[in-house]
Protein backbone atom coordinates (compact mmCIF):
# COMPACT_ATOMS: atom_id res chain seq x y z
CA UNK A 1 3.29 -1.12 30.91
CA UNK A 2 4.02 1.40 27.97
CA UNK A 3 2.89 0.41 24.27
CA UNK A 4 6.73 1.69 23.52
CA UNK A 5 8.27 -1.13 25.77
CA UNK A 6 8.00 -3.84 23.22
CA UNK A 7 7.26 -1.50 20.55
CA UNK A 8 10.48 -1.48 18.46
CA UNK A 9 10.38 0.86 14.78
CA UNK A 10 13.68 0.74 12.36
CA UNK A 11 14.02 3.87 10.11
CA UNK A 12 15.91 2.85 6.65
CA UNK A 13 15.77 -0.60 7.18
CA UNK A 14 15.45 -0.85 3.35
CA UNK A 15 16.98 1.28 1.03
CA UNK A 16 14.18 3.53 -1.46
CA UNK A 17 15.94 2.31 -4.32
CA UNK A 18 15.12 -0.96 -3.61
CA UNK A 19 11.81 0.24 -2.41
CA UNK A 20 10.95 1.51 -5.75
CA UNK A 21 12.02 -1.78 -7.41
CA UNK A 22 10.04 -3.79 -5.25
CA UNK A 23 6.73 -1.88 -6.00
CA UNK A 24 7.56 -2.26 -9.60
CA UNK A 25 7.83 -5.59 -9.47
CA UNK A 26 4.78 -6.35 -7.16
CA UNK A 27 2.42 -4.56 -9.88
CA UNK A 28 3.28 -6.88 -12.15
CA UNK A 29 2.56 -9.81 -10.18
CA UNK A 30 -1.07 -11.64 -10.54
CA UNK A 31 -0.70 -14.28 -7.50
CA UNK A 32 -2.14 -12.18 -5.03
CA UNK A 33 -4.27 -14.25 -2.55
CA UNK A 34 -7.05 -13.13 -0.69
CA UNK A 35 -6.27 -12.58 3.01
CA UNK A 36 -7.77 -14.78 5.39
CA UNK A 37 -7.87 -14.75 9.30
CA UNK A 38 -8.18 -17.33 11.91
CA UNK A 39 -6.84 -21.41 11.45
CA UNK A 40 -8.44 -22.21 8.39
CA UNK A 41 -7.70 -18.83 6.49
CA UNK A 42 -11.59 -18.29 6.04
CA UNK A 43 -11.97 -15.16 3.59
CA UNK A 44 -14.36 -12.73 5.68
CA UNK A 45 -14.27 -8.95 3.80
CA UNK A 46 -16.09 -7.81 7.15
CA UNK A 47 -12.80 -8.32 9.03
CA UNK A 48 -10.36 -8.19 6.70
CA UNK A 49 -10.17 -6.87 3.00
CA UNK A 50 -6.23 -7.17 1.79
CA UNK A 51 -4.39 -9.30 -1.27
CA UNK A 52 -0.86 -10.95 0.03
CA UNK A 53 1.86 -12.41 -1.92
CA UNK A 54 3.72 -15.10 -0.01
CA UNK A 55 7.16 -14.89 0.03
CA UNK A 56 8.39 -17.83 1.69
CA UNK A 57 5.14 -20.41 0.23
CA UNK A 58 5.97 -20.41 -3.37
CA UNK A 59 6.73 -23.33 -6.59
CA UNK A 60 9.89 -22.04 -7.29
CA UNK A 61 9.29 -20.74 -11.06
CA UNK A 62 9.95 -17.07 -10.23
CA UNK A 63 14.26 -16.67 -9.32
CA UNK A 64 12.75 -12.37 -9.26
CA UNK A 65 10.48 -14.11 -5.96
CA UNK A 66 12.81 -16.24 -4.43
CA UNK A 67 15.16 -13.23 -4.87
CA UNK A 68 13.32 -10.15 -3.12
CA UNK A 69 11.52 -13.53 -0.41
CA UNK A 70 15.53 -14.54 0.53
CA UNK A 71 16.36 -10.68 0.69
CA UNK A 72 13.63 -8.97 2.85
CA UNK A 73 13.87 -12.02 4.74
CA UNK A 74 17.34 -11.26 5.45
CA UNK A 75 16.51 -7.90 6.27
CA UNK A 76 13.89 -9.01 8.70
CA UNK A 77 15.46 -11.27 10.51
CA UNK A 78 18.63 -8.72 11.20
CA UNK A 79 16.19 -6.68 12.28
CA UNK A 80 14.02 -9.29 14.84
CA UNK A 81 17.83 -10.24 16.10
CA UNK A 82 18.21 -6.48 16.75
CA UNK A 83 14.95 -6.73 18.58
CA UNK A 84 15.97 -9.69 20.55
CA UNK A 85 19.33 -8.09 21.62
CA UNK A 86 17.68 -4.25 22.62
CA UNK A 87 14.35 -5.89 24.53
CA UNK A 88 15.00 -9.20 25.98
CA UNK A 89 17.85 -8.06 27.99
CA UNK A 90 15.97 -5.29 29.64
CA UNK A 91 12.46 -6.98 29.81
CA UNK A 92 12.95 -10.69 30.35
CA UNK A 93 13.84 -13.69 27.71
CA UNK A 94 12.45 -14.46 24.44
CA UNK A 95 14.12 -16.32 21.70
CA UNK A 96 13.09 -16.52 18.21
CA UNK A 97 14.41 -19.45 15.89
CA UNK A 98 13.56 -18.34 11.82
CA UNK A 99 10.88 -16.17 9.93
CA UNK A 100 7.82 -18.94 9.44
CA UNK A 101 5.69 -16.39 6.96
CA UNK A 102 6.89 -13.55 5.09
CA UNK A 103 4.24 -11.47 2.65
CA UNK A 104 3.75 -8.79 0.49
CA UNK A 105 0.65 -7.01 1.59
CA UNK A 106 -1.76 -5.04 -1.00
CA UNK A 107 -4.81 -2.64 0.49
CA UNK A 108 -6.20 -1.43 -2.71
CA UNK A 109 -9.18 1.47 -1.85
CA UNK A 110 -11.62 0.12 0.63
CA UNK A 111 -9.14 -2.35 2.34
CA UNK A 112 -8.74 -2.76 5.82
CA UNK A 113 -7.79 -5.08 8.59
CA UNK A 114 -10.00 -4.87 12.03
CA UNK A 115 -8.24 -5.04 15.60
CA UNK A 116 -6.41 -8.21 16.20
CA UNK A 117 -3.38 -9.66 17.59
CA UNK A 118 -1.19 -11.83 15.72
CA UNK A 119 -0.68 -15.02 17.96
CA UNK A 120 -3.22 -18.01 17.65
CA UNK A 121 -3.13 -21.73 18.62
CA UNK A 122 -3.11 -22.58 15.10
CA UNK A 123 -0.48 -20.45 14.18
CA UNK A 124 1.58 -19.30 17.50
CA UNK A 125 3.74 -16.48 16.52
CA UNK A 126 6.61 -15.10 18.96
CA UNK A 127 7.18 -11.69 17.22
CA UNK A 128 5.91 -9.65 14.05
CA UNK A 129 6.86 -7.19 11.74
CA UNK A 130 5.80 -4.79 9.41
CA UNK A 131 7.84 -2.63 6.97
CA UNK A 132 5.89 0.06 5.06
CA UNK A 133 7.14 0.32 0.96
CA UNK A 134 4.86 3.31 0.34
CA UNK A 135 3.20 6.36 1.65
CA UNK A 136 1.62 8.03 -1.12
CA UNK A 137 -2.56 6.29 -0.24
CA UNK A 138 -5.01 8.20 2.05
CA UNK A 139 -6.42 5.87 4.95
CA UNK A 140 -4.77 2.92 5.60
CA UNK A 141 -3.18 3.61 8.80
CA UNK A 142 -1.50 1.04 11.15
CA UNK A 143 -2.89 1.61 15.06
CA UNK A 144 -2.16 0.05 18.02
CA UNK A 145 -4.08 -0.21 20.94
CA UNK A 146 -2.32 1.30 24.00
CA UNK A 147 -3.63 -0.54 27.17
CA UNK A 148 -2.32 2.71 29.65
CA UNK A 149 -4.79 5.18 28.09
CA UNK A 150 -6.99 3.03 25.67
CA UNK A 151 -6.27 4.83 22.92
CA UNK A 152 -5.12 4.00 19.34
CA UNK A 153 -1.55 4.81 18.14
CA UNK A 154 -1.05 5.80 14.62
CA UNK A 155 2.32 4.29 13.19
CA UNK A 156 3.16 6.91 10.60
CA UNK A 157 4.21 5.17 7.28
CA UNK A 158 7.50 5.87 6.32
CA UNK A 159 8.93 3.99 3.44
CA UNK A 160 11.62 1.37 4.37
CA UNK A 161 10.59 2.03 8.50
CA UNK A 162 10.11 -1.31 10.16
CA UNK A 163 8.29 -1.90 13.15
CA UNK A 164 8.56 -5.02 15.45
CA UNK A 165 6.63 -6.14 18.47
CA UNK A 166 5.35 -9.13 20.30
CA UNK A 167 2.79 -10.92 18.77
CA UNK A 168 0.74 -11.55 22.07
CA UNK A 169 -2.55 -10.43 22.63
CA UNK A 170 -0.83 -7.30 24.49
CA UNK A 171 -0.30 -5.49 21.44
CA UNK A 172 -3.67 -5.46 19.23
CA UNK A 173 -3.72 -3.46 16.47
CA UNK A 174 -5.47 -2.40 12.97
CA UNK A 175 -4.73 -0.96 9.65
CA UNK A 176 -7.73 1.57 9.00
CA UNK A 177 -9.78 1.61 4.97
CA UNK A 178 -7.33 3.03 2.68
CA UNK A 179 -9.58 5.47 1.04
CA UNK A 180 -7.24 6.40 -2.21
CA UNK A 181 -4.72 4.34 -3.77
CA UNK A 182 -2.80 1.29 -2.71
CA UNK A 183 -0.92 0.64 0.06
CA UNK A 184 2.15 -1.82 0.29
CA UNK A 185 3.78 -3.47 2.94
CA UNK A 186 5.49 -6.48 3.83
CA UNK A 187 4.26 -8.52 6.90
CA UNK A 188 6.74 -11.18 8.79
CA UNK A 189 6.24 -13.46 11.59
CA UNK A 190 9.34 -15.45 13.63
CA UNK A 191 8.83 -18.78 16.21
């Protein structure tokens, strides 16, 4: 099996002007959570250093929220039905039936996320998604593992490029310490 069988990226799935106005918005925001991993969300900095916005787990006050959460959804999703219709066909049936978490990611300096794959018991996940909003950090890089040579592939960050791929344990990956400045990104799973 190639990495790039699964491995689906979308150049210009967002626009940069609404790039721009995204980031803008986000550094105004103070509800940044800490990241957590596993079932209970446990907060472990030695796995995982990185501040997320939810999108789709929110109270409602904030119409700017609900706004860019409905919208990026929207993009998402077109883009995991995309998915659907270019893989499945060719590599055997999956279905996906909505987005169940959708995030705003923040790696300031220092943050990081070790190798892991996005499916659980507590939380099964079918597919996931990343879309990069910036590229102007040091570090920070997304990796995959690639099973054929055991190596690690380097996802270059281009703004408004989404990537999709199974969330099974078949496709670990990583974002590496962002050494300088802050990295942005917004993070989707679909069931």
């Amino acid at each position: 099996m190639d990495l790039n069988d699964f491995l689906e990226v979308f150049d210009n799935a967002l626009p940069l002007e609404n790039i721009a106005t995204i980031i803008k918005w986000v550094n105004t925001q103070s509800e940044f959570e800490l990241g957590g991993i596993g079932k209970d969300c446990t907060i472990d900095k030695n796995i995982r250093d990185v501040q997320i916005l939810p999108l789709n787990h929110y109270d409602g006050t904030s119409k700017t929220r609900i706004h860019w959460g409905n919208y990026l959804n929207f993009i998402i999703w077109n883009g995991m039905k995309m998915y659907e219709h270019r893989k499945c066909p060719i590599h055997g049936g999956i279905s996906i039936e909505c987005i169940n978490e959708l995030s705003i990611l923040k790696y300031e300096t220092g943050g990081f996320y070790s190798i892991h794959s996005d499916h659980f018991g507590a939380r099964p996940r079918t597919l996931s998604a990343i879309m990069f909003l910036n590229n102007d950090y040091e570090g920070g890089h997304l990796e995959f593992y690639d099973p054929s040579n055991k190596l690690m592939r380097d996802i270059e960050p281009v703004p408004g490029r989404l990537i999709i791929w199974p969330s099974n344990f078949m496709y670990k990956h990583k974002v590496t310490p962002v050494t300088k400045g802050k990295r942005f990104s917004i993070v989707a799973w679909a069931i």
